[in-house]
Protein backbone atom coordinates (compact mmCIF):
# COMPACT_ATOMS: atom_id res chain seq x y z
CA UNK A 1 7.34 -25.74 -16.12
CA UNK A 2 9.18 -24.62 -13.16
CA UNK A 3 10.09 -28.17 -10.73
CA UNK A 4 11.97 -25.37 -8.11
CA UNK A 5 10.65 -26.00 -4.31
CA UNK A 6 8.95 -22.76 -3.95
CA UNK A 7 10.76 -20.28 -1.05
CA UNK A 8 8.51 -17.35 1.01
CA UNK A 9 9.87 -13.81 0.18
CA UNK A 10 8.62 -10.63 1.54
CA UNK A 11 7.39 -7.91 -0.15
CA UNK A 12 6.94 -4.59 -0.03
CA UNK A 13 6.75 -1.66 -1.26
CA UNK A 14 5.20 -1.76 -4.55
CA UNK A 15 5.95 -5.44 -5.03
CA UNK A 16 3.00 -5.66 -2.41
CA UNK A 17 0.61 -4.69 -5.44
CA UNK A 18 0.17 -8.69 -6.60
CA UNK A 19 -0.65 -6.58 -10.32
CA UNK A 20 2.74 -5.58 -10.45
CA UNK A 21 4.45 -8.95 -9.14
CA UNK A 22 2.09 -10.29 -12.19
CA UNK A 23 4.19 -7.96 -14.92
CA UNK A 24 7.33 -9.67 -13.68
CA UNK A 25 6.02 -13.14 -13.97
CA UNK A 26 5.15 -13.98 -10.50
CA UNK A 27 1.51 -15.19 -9.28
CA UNK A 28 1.69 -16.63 -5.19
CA UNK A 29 0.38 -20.09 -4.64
CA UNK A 30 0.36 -18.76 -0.79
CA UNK A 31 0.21 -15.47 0.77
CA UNK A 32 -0.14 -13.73 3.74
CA UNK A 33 0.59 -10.49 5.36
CA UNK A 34 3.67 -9.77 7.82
CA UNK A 35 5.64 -7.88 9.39
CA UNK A 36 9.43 -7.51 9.35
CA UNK A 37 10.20 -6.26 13.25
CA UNK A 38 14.38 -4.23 13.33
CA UNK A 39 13.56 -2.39 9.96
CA UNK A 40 12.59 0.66 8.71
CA UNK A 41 11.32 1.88 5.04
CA UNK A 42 12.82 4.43 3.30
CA UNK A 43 12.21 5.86 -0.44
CA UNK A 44 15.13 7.64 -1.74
CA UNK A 45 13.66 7.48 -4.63
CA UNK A 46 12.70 3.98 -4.64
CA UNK A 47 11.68 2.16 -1.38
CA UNK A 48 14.49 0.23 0.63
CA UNK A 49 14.91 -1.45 3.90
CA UNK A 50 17.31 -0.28 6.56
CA UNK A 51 18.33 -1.65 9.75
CA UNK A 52 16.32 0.24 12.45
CA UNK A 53 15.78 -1.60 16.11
CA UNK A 54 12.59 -0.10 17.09
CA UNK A 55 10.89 0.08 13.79
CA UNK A 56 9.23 -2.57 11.72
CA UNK A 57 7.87 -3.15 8.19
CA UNK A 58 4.69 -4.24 7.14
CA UNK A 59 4.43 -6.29 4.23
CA UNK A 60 3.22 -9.63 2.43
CA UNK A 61 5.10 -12.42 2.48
CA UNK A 62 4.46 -14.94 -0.43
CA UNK A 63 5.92 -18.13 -2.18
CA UNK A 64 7.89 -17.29 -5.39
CA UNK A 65 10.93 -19.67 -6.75
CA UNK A 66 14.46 -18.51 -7.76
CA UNK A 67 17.12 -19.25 -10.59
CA UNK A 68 18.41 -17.92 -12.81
CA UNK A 69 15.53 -17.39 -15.70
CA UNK A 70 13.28 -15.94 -12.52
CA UNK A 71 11.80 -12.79 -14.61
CA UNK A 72 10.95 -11.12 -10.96
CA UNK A 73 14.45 -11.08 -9.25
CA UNK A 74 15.80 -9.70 -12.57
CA UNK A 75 13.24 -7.07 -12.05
CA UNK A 76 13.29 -6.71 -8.47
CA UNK A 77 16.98 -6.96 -8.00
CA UNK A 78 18.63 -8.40 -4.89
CA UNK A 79 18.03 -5.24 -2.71
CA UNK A 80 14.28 -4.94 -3.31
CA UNK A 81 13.47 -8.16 -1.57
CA UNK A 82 14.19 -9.94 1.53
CA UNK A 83 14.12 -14.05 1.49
CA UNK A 84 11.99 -15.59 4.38
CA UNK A 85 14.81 -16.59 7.33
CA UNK A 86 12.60 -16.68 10.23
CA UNK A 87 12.46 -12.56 10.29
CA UNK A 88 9.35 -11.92 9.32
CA UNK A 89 6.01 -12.65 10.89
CA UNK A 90 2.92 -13.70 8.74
CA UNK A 91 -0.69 -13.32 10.29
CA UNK A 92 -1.46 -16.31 12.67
């Protein structure tokens, strides 16, 4: 049983597909879709955010917890997800 406060992450990318975010080990209590406004996607050959003013990113955000056991960091890696800091905006 996981006692971590849960944190909202955005996905996207594949890791929008909540099938695949189940292979890793991650179901959402919450979730919404959002945008992420000053980046841009880019799949060389997987997909990766880059700093871009006037673009923006649509994705979902959802609640996940971290440590170290987390099966879906391991898998995602640090690059393939961005943590929620205020960034991204969810549907009102």
């Amino acid at each position: 049983m996981n006692t971590e406060q849960p944190i909202w992450v955005f996905f996207y990318g594949s890791y929008m597909n909540f099938d695949v975010l189940k292979d890793v080990g991650l179901v959402p209590d919450h979730f919404e879709t959002a945008r992420l406004s000053g980046f841009d996607l880019r799949i060389e050959p997987l997909a990766n955010l880059i700093r871009s003013d006037p673009h923006r990113v649509y994705g979902v955000l959802a609640t996940a917890t971290h440590g170290r056991d987390s099966r879906w960091e391991m898998a995602t890696g640090a690059l393939l997800f961005v943590a929620w800091n205020g960034n991204a905006t969810g549907r009102q």
